[in-house]
C-alpha atoms as a PDB file:
ATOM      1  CA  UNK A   1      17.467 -32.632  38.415  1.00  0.00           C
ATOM      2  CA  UNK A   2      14.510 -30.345  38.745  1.00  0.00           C
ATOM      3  CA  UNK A   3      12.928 -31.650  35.527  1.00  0.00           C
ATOM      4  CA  UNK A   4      13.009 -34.921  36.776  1.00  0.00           C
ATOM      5  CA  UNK A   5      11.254 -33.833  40.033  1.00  0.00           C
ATOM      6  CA  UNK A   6       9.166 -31.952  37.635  1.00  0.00           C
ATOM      7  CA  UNK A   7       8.168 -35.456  35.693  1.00  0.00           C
ATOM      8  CA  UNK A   8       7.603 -37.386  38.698  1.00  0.00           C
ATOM      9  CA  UNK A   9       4.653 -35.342  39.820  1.00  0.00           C
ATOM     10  CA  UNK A  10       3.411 -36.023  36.493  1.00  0.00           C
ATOM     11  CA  UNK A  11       3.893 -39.683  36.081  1.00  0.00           C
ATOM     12  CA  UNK A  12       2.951 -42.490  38.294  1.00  0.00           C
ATOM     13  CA  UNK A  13       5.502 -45.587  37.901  1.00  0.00           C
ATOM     14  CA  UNK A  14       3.919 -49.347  39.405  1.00  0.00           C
ATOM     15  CA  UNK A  15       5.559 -52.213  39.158  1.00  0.00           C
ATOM     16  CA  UNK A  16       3.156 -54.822  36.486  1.00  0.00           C
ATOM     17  CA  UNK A  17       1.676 -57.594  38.273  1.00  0.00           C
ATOM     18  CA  UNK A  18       2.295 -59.996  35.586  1.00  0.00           C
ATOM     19  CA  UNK A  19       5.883 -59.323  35.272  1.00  0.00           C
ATOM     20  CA  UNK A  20       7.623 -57.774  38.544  1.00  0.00           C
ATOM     21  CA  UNK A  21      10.363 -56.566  36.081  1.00  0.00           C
ATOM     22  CA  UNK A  22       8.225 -54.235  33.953  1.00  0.00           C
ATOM     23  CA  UNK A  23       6.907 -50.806  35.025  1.00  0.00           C
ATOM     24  CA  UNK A  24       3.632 -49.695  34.235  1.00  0.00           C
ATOM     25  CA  UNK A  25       3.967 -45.884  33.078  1.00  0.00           C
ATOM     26  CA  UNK A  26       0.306 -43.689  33.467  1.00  0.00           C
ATOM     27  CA  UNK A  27      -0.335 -39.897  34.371  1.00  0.00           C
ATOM     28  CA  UNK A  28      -0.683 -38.679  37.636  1.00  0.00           C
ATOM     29  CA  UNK A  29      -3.994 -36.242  38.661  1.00  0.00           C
ATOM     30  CA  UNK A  30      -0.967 -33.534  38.244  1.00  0.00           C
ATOM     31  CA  UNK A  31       0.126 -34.860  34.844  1.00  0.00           C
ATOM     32  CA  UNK A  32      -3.445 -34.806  33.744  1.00  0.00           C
ATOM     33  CA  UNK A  33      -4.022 -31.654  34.532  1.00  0.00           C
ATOM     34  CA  UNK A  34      -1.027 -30.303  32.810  1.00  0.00           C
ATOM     35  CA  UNK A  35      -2.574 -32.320  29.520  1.00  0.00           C
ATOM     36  CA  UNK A  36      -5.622 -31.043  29.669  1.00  0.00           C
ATOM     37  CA  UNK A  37      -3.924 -27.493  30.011  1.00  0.00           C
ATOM     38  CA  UNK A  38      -1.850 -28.094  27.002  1.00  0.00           C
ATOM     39  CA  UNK A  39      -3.996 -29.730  24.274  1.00  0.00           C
ATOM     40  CA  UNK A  40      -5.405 -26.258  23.697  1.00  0.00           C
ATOM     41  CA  UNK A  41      -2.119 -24.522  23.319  1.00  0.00           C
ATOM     42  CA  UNK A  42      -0.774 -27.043  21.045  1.00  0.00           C
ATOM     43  CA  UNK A  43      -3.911 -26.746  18.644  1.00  0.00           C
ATOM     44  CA  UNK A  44      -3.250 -23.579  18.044  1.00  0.00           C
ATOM     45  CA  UNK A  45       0.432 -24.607  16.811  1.00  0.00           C
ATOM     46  CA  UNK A  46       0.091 -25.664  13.144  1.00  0.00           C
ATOM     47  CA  UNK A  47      -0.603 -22.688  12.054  1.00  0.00           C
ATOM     48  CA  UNK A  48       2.755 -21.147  13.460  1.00  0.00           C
ATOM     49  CA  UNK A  49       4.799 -24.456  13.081  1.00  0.00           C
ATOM     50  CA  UNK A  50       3.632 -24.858   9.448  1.00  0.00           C
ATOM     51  CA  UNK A  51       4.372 -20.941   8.385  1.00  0.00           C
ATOM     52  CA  UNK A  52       7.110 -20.778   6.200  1.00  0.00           C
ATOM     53  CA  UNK A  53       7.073 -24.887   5.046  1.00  0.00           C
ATOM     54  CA  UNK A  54       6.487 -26.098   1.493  1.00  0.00           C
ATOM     55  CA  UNK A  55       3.190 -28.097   1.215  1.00  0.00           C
ATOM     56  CA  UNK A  56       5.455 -31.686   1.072  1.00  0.00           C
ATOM     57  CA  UNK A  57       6.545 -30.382   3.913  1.00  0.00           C
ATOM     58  CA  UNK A  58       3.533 -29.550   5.556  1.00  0.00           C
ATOM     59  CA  UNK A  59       2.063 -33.265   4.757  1.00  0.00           C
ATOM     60  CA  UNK A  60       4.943 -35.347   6.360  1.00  0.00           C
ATOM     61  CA  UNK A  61       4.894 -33.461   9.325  1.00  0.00           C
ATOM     62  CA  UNK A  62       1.191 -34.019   9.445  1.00  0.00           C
ATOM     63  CA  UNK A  63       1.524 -37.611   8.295  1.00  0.00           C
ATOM     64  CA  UNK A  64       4.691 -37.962  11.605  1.00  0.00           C
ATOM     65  CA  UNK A  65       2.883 -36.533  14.001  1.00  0.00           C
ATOM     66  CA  UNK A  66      -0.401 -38.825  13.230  1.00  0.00           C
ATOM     67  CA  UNK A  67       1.828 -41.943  13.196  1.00  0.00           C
ATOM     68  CA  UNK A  68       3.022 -40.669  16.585  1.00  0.00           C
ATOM     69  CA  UNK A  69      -0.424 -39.837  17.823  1.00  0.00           C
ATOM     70  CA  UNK A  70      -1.484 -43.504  17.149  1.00  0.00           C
ATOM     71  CA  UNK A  71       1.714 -45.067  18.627  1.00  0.00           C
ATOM     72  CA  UNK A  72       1.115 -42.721  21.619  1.00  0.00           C
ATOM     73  CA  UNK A  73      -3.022 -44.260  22.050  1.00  0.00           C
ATOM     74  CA  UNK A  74      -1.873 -48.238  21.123  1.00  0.00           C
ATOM     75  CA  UNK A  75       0.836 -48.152  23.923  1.00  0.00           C
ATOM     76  CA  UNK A  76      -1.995 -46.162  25.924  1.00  0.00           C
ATOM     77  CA  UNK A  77      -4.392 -48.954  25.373  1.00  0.00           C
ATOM     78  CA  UNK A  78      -1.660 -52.168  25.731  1.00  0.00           C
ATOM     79  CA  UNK A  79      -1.177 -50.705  29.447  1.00  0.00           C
ATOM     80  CA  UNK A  80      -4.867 -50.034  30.267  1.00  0.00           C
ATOM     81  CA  UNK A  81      -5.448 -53.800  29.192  1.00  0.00           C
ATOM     82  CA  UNK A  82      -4.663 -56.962  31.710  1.00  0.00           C
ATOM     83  CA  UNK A  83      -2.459 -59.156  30.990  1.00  0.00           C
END
């Protein structure tokens, strides 16, 4: 229950004006905040996440984590863009 609390003070939830029954999902001033807070302690990550992983390892994590990064930005950029 908290975390949800927690989210909501983070996330800002509209209904889409070209479809009543979607939600349009976007940070709040308090979720960006808390981004711009941790973007520098998750660069400094790989190196601990990666200790200790074989280099095939090492790549597909890499390679997962891009693919997620540019999922992340399209569905960032579908929602910024009127429909």
């Amino acid at each position: 229950m908290r975390d949800r609390r927690a989210l909501q003070r983070w996330v800002l939830r509209t209904v889409s004006p070209s479809d009543r029954r979607a939600r349009l999902v976007a940070l709040s001033r308090a979720g960006e905040t808390l981004l711009a807070q941790a973007i520098p302690v998750a660069a400094a990550l790989p190196p601990k996440i990666l200790a200790g992983r074989s280099t095939e390892e090492q790549d597909q994590l890499t390679r997962l984590l891009a693919k997620a990064t540019r999922d992340i930005e399209d569905m960032e950029q579908s929602a910024a863009q009127p429909v």
